[in-house]
N, C-alpha and C. Protein backbone atom coordinates (compact mmCIF):
# COMPACT_ATOMS: atom_id res chain seq x y z
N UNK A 1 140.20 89.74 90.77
CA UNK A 1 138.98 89.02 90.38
C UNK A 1 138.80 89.10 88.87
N UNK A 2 138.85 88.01 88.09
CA UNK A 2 138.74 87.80 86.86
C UNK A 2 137.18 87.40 86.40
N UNK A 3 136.42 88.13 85.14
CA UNK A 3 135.09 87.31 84.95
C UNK A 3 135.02 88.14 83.46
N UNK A 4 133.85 86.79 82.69
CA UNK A 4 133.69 87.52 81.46
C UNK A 4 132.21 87.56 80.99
N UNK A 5 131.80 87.74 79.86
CA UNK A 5 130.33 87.72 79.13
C UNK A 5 130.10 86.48 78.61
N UNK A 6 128.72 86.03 78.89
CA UNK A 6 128.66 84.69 78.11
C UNK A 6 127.22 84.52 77.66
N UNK A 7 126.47 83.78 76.59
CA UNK A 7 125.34 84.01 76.36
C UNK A 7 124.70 82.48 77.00
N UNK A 8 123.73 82.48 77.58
CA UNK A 8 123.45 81.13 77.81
C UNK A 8 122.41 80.70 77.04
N UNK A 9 122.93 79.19 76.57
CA UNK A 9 122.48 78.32 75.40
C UNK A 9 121.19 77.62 76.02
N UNK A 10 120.95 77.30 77.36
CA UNK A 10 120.31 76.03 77.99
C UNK A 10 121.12 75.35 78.97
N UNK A 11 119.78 74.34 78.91
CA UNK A 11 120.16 73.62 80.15
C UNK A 11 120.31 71.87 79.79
N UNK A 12 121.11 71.05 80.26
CA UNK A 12 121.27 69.66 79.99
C UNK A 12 121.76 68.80 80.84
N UNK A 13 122.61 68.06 80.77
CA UNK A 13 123.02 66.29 81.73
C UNK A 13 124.17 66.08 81.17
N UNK A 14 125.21 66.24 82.52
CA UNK A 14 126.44 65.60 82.03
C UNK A 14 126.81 64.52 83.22
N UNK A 15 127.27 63.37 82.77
CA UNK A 15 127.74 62.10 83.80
C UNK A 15 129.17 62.44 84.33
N UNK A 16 129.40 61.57 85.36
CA UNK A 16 130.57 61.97 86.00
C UNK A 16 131.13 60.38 85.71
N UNK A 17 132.54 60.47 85.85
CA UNK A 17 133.02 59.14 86.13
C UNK A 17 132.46 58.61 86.92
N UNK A 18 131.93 58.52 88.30
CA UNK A 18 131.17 57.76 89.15
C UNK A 18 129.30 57.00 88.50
N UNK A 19 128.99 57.82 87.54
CA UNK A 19 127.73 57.29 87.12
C UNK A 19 126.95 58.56 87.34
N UNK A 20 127.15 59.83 88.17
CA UNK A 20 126.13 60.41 88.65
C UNK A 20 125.85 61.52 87.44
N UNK A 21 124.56 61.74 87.35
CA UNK A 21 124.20 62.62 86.53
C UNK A 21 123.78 64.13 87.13
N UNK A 22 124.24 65.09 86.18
CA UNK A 22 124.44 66.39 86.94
C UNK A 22 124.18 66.99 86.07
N UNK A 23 122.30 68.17 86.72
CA UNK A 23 121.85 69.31 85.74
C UNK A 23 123.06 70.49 85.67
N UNK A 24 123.14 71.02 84.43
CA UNK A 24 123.99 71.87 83.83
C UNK A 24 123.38 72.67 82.96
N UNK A 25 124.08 74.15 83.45
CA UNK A 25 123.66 75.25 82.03
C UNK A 25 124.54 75.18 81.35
N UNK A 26 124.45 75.60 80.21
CA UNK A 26 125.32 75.66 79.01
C UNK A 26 125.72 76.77 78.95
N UNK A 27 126.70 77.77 79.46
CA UNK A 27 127.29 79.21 78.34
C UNK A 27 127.92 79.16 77.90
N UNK A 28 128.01 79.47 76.27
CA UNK A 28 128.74 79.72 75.41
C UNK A 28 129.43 81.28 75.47
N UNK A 29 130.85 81.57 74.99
CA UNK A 29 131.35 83.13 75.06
C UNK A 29 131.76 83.43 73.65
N UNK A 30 131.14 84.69 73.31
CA UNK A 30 131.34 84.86 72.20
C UNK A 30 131.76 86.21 71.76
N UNK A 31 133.28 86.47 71.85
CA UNK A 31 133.70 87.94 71.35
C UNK A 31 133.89 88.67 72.45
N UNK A 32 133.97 88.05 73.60
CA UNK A 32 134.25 89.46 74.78
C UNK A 32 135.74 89.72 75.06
N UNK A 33 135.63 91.02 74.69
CA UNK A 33 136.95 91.35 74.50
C UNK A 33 137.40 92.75 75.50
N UNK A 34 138.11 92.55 76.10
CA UNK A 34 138.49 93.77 76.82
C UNK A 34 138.76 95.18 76.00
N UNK A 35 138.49 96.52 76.54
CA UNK A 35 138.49 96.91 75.17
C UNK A 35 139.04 98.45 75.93
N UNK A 36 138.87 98.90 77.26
CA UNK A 36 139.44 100.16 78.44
C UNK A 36 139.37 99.68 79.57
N UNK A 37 140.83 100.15 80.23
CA UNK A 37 140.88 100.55 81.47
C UNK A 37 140.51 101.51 82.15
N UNK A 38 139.78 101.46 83.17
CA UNK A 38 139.15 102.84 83.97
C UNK A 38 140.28 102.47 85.56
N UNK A 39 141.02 103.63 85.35
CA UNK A 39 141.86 103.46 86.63
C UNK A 39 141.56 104.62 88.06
N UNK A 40 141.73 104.04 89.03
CA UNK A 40 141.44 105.22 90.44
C UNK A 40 141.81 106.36 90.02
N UNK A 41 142.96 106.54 89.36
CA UNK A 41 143.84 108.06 89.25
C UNK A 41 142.86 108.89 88.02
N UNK A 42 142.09 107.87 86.78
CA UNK A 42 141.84 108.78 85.95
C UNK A 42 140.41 109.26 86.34
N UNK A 43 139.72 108.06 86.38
CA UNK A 43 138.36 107.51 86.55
C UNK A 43 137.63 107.19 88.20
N UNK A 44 138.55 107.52 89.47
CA UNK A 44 138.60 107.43 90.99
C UNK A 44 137.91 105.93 91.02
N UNK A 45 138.12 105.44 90.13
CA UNK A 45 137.37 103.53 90.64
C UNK A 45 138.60 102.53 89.67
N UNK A 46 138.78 101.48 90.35
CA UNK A 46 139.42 100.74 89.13
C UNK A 46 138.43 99.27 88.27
N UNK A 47 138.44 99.50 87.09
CA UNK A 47 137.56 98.70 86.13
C UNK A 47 138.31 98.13 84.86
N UNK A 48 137.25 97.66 84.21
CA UNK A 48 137.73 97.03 82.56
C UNK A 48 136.32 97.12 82.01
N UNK A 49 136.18 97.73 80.82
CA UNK A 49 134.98 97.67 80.39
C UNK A 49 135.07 96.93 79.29
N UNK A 50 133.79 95.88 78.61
CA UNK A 50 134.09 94.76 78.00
C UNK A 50 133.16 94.67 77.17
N UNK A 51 133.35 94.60 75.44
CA UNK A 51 132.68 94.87 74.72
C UNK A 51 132.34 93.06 74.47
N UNK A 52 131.30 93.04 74.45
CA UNK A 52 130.61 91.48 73.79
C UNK A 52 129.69 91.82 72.77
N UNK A 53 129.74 90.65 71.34
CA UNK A 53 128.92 90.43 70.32
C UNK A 53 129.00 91.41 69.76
N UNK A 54 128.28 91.15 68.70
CA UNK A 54 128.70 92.66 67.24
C UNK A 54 127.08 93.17 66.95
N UNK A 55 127.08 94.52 66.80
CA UNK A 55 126.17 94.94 66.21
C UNK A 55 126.33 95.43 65.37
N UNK A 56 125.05 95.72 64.13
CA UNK A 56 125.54 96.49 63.06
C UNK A 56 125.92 97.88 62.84
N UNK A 57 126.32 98.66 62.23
CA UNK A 57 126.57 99.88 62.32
C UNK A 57 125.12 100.78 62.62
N UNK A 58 124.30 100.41 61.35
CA UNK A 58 123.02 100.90 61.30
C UNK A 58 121.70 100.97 62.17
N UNK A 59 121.93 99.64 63.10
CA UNK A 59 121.47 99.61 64.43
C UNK A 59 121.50 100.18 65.70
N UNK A 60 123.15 101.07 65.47
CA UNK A 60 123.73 101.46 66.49
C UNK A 60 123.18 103.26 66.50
N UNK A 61 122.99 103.57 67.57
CA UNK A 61 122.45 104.85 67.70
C UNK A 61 123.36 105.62 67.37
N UNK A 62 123.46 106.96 67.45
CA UNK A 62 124.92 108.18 67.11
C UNK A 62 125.62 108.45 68.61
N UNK A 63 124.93 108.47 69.65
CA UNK A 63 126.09 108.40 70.81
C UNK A 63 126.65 107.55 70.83
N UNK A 64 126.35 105.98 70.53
CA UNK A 64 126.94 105.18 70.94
C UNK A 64 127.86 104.75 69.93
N UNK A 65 127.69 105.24 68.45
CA UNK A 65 128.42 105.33 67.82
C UNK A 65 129.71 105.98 68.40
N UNK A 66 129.53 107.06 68.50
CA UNK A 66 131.00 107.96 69.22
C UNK A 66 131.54 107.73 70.36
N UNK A 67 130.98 106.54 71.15
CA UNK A 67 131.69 105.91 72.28
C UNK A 67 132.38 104.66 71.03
N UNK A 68 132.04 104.04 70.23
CA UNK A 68 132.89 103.12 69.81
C UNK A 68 133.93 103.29 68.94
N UNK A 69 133.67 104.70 68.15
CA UNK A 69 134.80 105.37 67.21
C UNK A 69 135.85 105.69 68.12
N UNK A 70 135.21 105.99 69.64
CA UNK A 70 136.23 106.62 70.49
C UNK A 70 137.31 105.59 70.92
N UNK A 71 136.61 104.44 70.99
CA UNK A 71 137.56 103.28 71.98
C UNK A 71 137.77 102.65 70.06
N UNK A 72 137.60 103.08 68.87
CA UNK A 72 138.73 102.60 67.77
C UNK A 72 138.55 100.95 67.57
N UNK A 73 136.42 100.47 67.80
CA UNK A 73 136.46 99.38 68.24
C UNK A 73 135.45 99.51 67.06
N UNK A 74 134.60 98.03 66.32
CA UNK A 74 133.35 98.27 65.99
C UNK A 74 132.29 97.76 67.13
N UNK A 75 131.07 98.48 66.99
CA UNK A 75 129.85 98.44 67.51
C UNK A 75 129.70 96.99 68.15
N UNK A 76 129.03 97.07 69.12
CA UNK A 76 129.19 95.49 70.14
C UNK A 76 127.60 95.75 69.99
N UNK A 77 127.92 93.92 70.87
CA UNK A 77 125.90 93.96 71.33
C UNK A 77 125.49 94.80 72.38
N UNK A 78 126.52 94.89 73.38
CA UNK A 78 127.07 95.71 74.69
C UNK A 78 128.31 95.96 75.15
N UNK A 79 128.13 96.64 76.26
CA UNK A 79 129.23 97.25 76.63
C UNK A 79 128.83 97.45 78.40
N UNK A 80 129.86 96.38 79.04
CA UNK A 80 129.67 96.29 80.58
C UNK A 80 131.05 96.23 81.01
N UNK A 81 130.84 97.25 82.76
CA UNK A 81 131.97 96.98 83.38
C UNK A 81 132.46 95.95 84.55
N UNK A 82 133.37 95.72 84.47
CA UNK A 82 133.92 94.69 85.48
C UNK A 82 134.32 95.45 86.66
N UNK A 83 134.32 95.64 88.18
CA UNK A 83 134.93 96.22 88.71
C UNK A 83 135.76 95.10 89.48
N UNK A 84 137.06 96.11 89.61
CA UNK A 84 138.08 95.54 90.32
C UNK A 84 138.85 94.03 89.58
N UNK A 85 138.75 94.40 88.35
CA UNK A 85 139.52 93.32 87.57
C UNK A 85 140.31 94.11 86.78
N UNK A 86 141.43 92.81 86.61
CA UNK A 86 142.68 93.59 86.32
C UNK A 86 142.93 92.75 85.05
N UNK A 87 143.62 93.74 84.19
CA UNK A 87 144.07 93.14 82.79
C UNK A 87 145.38 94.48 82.50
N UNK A 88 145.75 93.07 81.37
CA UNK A 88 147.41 93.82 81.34
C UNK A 88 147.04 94.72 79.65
N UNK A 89 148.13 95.98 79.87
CA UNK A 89 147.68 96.59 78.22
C UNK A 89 147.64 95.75 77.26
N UNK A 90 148.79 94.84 77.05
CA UNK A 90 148.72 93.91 75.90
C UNK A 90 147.49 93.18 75.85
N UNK A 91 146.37 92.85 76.98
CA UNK A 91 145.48 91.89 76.52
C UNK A 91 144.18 92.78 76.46
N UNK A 92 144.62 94.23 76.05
CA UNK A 92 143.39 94.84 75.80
C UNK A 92 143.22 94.60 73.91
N UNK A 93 141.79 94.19 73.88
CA UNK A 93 141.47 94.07 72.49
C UNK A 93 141.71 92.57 71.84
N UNK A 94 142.22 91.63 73.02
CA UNK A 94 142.08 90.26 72.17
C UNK A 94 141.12 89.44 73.24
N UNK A 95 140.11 89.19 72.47
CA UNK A 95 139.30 88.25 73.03
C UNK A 95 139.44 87.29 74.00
N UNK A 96 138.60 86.94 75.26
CA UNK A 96 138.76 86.25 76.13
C UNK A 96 138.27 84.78 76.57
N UNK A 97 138.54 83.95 77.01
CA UNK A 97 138.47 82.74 76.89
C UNK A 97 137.85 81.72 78.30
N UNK A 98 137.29 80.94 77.86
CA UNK A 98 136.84 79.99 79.28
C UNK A 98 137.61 79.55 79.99
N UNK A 99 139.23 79.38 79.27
CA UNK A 99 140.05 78.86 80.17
C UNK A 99 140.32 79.89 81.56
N UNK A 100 140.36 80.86 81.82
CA UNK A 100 140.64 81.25 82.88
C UNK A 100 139.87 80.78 84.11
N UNK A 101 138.36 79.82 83.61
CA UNK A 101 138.25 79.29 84.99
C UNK A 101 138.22 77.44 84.97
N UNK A 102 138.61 77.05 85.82
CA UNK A 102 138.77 75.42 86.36
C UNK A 102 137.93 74.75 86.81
N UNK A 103 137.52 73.39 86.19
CA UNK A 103 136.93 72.73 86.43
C UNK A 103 136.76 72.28 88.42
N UNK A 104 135.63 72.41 88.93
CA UNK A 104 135.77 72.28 90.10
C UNK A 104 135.54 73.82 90.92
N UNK A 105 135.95 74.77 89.96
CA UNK A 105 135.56 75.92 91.03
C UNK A 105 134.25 76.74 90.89
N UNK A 106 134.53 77.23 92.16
CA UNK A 106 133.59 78.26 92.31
C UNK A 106 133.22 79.60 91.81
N UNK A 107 132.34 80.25 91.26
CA UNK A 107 131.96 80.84 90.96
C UNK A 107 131.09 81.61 91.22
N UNK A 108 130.69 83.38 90.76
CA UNK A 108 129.19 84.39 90.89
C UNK A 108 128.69 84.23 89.57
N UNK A 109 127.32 83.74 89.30
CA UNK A 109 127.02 84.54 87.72
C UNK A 109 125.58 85.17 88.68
N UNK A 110 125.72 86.32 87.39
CA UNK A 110 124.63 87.04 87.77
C UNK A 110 123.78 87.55 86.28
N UNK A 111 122.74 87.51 86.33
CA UNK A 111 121.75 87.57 84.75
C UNK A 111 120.33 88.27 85.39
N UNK A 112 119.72 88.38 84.35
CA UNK A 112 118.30 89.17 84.55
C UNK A 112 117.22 87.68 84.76
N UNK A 113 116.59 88.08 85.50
CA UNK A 113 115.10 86.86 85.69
C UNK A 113 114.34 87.29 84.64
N UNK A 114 113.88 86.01 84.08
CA UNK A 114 112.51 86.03 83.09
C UNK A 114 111.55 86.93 83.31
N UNK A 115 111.03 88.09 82.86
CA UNK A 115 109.91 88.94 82.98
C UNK A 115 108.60 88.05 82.42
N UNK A 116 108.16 87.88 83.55
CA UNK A 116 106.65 87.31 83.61
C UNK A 116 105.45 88.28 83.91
N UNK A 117 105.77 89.45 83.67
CA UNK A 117 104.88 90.40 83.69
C UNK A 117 103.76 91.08 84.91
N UNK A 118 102.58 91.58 84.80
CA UNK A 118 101.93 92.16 86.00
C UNK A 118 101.13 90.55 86.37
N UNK A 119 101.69 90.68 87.73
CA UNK A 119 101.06 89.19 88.39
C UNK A 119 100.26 89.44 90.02
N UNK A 120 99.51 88.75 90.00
CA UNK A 120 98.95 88.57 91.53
C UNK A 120 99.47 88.31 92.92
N UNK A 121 99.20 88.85 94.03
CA UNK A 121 99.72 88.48 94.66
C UNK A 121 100.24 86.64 95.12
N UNK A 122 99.08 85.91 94.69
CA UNK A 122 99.81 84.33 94.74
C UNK A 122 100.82 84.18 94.21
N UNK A 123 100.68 84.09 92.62
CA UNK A 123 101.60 84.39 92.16
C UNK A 123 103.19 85.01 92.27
N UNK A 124 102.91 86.26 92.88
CA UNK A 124 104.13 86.56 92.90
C UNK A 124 104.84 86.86 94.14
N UNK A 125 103.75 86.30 95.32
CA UNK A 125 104.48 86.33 96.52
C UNK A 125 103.45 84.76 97.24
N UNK A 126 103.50 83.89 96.97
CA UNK A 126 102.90 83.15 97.20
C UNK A 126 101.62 83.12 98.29
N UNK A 127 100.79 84.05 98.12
CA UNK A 127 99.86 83.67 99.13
C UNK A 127 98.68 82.60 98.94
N UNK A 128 97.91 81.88 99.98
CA UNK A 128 97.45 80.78 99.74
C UNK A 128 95.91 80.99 98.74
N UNK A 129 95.74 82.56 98.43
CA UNK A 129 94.55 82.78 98.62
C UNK A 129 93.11 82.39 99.73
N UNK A 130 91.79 82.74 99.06
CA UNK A 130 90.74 83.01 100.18
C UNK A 130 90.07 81.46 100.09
N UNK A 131 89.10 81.41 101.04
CA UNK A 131 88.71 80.22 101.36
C UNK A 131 87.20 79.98 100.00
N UNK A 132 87.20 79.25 99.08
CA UNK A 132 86.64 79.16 98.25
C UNK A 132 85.03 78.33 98.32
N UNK A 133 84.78 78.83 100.15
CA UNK A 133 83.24 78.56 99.97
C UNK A 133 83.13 79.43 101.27
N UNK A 134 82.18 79.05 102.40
CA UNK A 134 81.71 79.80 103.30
C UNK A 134 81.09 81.34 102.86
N UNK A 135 80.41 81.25 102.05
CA UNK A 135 79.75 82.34 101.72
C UNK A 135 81.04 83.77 100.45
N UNK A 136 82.26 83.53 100.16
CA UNK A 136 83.20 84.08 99.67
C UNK A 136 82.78 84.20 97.88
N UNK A 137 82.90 85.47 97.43
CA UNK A 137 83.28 85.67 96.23
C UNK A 137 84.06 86.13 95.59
N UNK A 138 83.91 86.33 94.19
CA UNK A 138 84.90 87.50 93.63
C UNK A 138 86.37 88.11 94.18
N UNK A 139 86.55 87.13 95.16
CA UNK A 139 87.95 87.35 95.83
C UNK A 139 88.68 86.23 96.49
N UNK A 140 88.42 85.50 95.39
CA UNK A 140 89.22 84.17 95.96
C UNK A 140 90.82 83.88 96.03
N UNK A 141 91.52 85.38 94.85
CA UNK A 141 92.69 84.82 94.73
C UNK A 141 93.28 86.52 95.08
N UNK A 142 92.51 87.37 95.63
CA UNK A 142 92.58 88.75 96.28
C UNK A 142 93.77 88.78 97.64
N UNK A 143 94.19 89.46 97.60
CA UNK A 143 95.22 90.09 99.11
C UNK A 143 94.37 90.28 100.22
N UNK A 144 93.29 90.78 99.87
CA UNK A 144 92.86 90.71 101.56
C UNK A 144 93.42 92.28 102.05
N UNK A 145 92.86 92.27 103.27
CA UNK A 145 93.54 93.73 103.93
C UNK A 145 95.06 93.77 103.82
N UNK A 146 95.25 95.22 103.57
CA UNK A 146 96.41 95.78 102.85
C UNK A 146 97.03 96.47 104.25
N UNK A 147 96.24 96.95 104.92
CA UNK A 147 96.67 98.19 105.78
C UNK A 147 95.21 98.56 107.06
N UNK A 148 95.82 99.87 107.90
CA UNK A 148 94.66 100.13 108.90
C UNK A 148 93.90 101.33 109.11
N UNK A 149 93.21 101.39 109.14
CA UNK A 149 92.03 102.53 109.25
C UNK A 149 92.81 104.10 109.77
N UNK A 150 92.08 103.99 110.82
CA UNK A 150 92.94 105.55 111.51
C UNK A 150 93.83 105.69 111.86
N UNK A 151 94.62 104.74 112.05
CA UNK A 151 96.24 104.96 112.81
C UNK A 151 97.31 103.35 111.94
N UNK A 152 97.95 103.72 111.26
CA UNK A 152 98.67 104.71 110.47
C UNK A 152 98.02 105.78 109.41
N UNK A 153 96.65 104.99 108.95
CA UNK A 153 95.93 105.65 108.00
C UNK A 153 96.88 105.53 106.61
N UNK A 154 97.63 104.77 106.37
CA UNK A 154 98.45 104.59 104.69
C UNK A 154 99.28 103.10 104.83
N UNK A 155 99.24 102.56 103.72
CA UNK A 155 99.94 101.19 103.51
C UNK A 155 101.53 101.20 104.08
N UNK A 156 101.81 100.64 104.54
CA UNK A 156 103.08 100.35 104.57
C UNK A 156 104.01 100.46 103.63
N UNK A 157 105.53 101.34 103.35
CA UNK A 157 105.75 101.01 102.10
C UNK A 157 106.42 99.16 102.20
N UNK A 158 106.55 98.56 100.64
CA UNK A 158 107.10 97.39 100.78
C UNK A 158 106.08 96.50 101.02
N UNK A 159 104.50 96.65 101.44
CA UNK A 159 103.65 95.25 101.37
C UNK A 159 103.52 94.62 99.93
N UNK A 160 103.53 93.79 100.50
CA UNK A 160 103.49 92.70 98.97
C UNK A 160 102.03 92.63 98.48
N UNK A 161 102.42 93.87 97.01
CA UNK A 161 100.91 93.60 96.60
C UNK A 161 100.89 93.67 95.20
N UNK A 162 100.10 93.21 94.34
CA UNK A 162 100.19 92.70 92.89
C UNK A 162 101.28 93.90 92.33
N UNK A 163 101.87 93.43 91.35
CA UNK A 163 102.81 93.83 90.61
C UNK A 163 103.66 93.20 89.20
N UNK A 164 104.42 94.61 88.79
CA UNK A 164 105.42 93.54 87.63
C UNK A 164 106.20 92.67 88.13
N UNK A 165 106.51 91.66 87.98
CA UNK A 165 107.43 90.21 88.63
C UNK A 165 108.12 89.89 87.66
N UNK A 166 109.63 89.74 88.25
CA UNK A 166 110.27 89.26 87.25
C UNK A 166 111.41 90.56 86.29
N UNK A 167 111.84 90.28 85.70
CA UNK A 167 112.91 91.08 85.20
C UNK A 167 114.06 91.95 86.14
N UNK A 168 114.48 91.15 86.93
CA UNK A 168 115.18 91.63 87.84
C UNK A 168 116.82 91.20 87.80
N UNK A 169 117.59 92.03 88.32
CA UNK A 169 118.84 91.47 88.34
C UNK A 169 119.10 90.38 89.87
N UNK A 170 119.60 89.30 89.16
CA UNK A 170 119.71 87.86 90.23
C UNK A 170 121.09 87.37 90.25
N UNK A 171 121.49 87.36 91.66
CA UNK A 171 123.03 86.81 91.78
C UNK A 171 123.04 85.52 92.08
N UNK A 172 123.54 84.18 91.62
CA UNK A 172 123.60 83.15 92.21
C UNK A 172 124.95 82.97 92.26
N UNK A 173 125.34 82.76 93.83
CA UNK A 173 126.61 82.92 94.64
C UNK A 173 127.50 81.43 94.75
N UNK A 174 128.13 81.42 94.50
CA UNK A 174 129.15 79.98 94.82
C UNK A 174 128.44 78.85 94.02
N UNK A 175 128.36 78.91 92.59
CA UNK A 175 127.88 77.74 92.00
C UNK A 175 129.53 77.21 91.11
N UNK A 176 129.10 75.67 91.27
CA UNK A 176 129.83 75.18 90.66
C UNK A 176 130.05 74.88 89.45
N UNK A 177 131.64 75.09 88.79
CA UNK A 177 132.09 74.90 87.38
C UNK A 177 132.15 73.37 86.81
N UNK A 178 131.43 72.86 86.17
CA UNK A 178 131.30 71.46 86.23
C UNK A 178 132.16 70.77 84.93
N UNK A 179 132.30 71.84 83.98
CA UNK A 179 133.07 71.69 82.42
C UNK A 179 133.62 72.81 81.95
N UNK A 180 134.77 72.76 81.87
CA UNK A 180 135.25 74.00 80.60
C UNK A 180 135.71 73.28 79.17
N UNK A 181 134.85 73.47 78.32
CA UNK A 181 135.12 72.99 76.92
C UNK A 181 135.95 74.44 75.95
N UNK A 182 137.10 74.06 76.11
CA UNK A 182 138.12 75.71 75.77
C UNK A 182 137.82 75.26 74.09
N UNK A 183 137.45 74.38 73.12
CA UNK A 183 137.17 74.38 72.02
C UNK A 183 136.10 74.93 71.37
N UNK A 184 135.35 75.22 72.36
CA UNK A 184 133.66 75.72 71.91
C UNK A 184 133.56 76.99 72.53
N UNK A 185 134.36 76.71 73.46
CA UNK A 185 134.36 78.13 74.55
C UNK A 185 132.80 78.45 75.00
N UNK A 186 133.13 76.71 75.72
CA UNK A 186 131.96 76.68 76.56
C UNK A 186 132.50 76.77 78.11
N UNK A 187 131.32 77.11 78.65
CA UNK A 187 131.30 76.65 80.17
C UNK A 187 130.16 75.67 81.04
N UNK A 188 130.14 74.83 81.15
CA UNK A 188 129.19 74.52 82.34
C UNK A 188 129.22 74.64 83.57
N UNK A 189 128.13 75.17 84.08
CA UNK A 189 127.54 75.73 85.59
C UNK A 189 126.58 74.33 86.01
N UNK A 190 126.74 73.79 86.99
CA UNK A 190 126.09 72.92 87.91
C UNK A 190 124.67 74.02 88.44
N UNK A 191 123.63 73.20 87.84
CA UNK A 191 122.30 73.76 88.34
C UNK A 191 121.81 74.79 87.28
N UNK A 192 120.66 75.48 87.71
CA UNK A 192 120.37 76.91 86.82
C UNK A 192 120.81 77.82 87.15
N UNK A 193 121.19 79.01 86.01
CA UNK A 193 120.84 79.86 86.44
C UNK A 193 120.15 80.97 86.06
N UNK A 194 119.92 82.25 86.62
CA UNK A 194 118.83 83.39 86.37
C UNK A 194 118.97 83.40 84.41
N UNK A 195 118.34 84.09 83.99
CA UNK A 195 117.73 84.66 82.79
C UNK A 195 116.83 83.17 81.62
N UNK A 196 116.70 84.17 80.60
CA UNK A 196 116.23 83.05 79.31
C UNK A 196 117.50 82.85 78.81
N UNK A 197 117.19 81.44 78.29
CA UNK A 197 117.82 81.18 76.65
C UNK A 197 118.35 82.69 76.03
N UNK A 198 119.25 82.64 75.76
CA UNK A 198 119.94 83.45 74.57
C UNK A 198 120.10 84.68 75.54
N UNK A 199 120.01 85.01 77.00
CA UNK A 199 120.49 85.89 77.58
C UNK A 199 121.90 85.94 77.60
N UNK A 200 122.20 87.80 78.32
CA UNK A 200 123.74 87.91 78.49
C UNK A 200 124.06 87.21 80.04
N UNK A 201 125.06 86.28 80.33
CA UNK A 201 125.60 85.59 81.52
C UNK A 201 126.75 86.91 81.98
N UNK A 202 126.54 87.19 83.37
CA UNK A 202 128.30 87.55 83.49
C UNK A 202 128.39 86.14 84.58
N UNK A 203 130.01 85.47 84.30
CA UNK A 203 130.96 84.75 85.23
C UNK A 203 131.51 85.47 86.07
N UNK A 204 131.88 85.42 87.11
CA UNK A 204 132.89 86.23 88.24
C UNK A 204 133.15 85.14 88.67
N UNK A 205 134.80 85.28 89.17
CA UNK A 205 135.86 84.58 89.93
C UNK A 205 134.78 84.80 91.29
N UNK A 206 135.23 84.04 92.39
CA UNK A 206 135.10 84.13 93.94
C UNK A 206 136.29 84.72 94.35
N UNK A 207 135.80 86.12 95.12
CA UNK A 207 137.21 87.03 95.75
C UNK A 207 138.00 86.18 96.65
N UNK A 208 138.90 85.82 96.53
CA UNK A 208 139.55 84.98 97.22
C UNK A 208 139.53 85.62 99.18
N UNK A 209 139.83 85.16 99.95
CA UNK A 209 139.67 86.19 101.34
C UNK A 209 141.51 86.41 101.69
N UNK A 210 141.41 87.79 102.00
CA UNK A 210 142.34 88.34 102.26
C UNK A 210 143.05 88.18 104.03
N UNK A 211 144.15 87.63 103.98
CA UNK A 211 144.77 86.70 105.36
C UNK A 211 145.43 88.35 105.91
């Protein structure tokens, strides 16, 4: 399973030879470069850990300094692992490219959701709220009973009740590759997906199924 870092630019419209028009995200990849192997024998898992974007020296804290003096790299924006992807020694340390995936396939990206902060239950679990006459106040857009008196006597854990919403890690599974522009070292994804503008994208291959 092959996948890399990508920042996403937005969202836009690309036509097909047939006429049809098709929403698209934009990720651009910029600098992800393979940079260690973590193998079963050294590390009991097999990985690639993958440095994307540059940071400055002075930005960079002192541990993380000595993780990058260590891997003989300069300072990234991050540093994420791939599991179960394979790369050869020679292509450790040269930057990676959109071409490894094809127009037409399938794909995982997975990104953080927009943090929209402490929200209501409508809001963040859609309830219809309360009936906004028959004698009702001050609780029109309220949860309502949470739980029961003497027996259980405590909330349930897991009821849906106001909270932070949002900032979460989101997988969208089998979306389609609609463009690889290997000059810009772009990609387009058919549809949205999770995070903001100027977030980190990861791509993942689809594990192929084993016969």
């Amino acid at each position: 399973m092959q996948g890399l870092l990508g920042k996403k630019m937005g969202m836009t419209q690309v036509f097909t030879e047939g006429g049809d028009c098709i929403p698209v995200t934009v990720i651009q990849v910029e600098g992800c470069v393979p940079v260690l192997k973590r193998t079963r024998k050294t590390d009991g898992y097999d990985a690639v850990v993958m440095a994307y974007g540059k940071r400055k020296a002075k930005h960079t804290n002192k541990p993380m300094q000595g993780v990058y003096s260590q891997l003989k790299i300069d300072p990234a924006r991050l540093l994420a692992e791939f599991r179960s992807m394979e790369v050869s020694d020679e292509d450790l340390g040269k930057p990676l490219t959109v071409e490894m995936f094809k127009e037409g396939e399938r794909v995982n990206v997975v990104g953080v959701s927009k943090g929209k902060g402490f929200a209501g239950v409508m809001k963040r679990h859609g309830f219809k709220g309360h009936p906004a006459s028959r004698g009702n106040h001050e609780s029109f857009r309220g949860a309502g009973s949470i739980g029961m008196a003497t027996y259980p006597g405590h909330v349930f854990k897991g009821h849906p009740m106001p909270g932070r919403m949002g900032g979460d890690r989101v997988y969208a599974k089998n979306v389609q590759v609609v463009r690889v522009d290997a000059g810009n070292n772009m990609v387009f994804i058919k549809g949205s997906v999770p995070g903001a503008n100027g977030g980190i994208i990861r791509i993942l291959q689809r594990p192929t199924a084993k016969k």
